[in-house]
Protein backbone atom coordinates (compact mmCIF):
# COMPACT_ATOMS: atom_id res chain seq x y z
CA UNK A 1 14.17 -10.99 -2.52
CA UNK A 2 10.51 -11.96 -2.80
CA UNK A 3 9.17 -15.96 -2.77
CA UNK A 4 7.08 -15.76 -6.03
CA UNK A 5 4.80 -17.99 -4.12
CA UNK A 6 3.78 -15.21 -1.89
CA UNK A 7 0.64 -12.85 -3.08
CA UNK A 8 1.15 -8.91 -3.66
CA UNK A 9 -2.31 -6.72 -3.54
CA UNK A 10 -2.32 -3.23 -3.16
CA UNK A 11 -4.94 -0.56 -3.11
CA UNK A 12 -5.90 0.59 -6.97
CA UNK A 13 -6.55 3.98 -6.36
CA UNK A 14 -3.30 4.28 -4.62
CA UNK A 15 -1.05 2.89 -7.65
CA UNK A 16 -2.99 5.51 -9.67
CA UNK A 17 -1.98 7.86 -7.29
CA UNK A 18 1.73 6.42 -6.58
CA UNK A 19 2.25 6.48 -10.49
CA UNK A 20 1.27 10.13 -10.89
CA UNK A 21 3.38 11.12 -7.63
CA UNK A 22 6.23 9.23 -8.41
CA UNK A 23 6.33 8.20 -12.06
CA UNK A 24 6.49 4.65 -11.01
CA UNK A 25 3.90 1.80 -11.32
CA UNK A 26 3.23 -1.17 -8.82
CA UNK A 27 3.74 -3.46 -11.71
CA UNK A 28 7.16 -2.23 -11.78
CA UNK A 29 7.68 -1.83 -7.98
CA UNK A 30 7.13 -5.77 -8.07
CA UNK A 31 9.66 -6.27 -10.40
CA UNK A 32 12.45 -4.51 -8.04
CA UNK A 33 11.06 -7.33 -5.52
CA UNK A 34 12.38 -10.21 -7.66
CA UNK A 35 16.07 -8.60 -8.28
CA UNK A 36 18.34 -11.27 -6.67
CA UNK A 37 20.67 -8.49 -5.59
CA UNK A 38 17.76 -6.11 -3.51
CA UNK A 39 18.07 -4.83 -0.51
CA UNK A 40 15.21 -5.14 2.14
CA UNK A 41 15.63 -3.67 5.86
CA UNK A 42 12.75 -3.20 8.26
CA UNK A 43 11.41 0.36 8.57
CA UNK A 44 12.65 1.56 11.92
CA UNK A 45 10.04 4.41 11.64
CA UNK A 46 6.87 2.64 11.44
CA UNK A 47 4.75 2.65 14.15
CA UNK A 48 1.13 0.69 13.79
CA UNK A 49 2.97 -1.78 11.59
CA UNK A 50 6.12 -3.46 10.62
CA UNK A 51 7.19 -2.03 7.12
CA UNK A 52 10.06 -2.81 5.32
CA UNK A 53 11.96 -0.64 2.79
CA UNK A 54 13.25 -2.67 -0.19
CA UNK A 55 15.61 -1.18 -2.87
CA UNK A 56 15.98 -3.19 -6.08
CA UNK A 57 16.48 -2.97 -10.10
CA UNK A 58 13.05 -3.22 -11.91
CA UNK A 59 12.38 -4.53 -15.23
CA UNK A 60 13.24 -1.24 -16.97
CA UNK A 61 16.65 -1.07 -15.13
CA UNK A 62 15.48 1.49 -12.52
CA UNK A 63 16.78 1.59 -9.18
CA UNK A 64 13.32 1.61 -6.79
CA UNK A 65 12.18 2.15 -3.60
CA UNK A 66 9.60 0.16 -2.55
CA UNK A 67 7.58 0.17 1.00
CA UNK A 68 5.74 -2.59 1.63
CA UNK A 69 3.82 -4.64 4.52
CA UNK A 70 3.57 -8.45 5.00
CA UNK A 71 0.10 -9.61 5.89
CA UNK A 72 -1.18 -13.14 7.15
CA UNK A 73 2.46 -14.45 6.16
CA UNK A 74 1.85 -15.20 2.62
CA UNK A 75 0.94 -11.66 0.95
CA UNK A 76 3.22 -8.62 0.56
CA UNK A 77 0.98 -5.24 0.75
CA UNK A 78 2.24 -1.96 -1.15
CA UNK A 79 2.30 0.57 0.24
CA UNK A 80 4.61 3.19 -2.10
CA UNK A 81 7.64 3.10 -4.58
CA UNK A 82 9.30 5.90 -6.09
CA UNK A 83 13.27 5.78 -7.52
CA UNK A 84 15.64 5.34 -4.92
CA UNK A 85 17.48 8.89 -3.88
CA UNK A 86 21.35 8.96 -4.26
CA UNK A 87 21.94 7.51 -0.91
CA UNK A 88 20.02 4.48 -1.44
CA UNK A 89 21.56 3.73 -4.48
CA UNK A 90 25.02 3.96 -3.09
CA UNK A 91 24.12 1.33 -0.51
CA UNK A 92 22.68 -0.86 -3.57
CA UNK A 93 25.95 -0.67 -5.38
CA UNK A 94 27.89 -1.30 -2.13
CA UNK A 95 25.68 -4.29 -2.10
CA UNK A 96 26.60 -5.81 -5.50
């Protein structure tokens, strides 16, 4: 779902915080980005920016959420990721 070409920063004290929250680690988020079979929609939510909500299968075969921004085109900002709720993984499966 991500072009590796593209950049991915994120804020360091909020993957500290996003790890001890949700148990998940940017590192990993990222990997959910790469899964061929992810799921990406806009977040129709958002207000000051366009968002999108990606789910996809990390490296260590967990299901994620992932909220990110795209800035100046070429770099993805995250924002959160946690595992995806029941719901989300039923549209994932629906997907593959």
């Amino acid at each position: 779902m991500h072009n590796k070409s593209m950049e991915i920063e994120f804020d360091a004290r909020k993957a500290h915080t996003n790890q001890k929250k949700h148990g998940v680690s940017f590192d990993e988020a990222v990997s959910s980005m790469l899964d061929r079979n992810a799921l990406a929609i806009e977040d129709p939510d958002s207000e000051n920016e366009a968002r999108w909500i990606l789910v996809g299968l990390s490296y260590r075969q967990r299901l994620l959420t992932v909220i990110y921004t795209i800035r100046e085109e070429q770099t993805i900002r995250l924002i959160s990721a946690r595992k995806s709720t029941k719901k989300e993984c039923g549209y994932y499966a629906q997907r593959i």
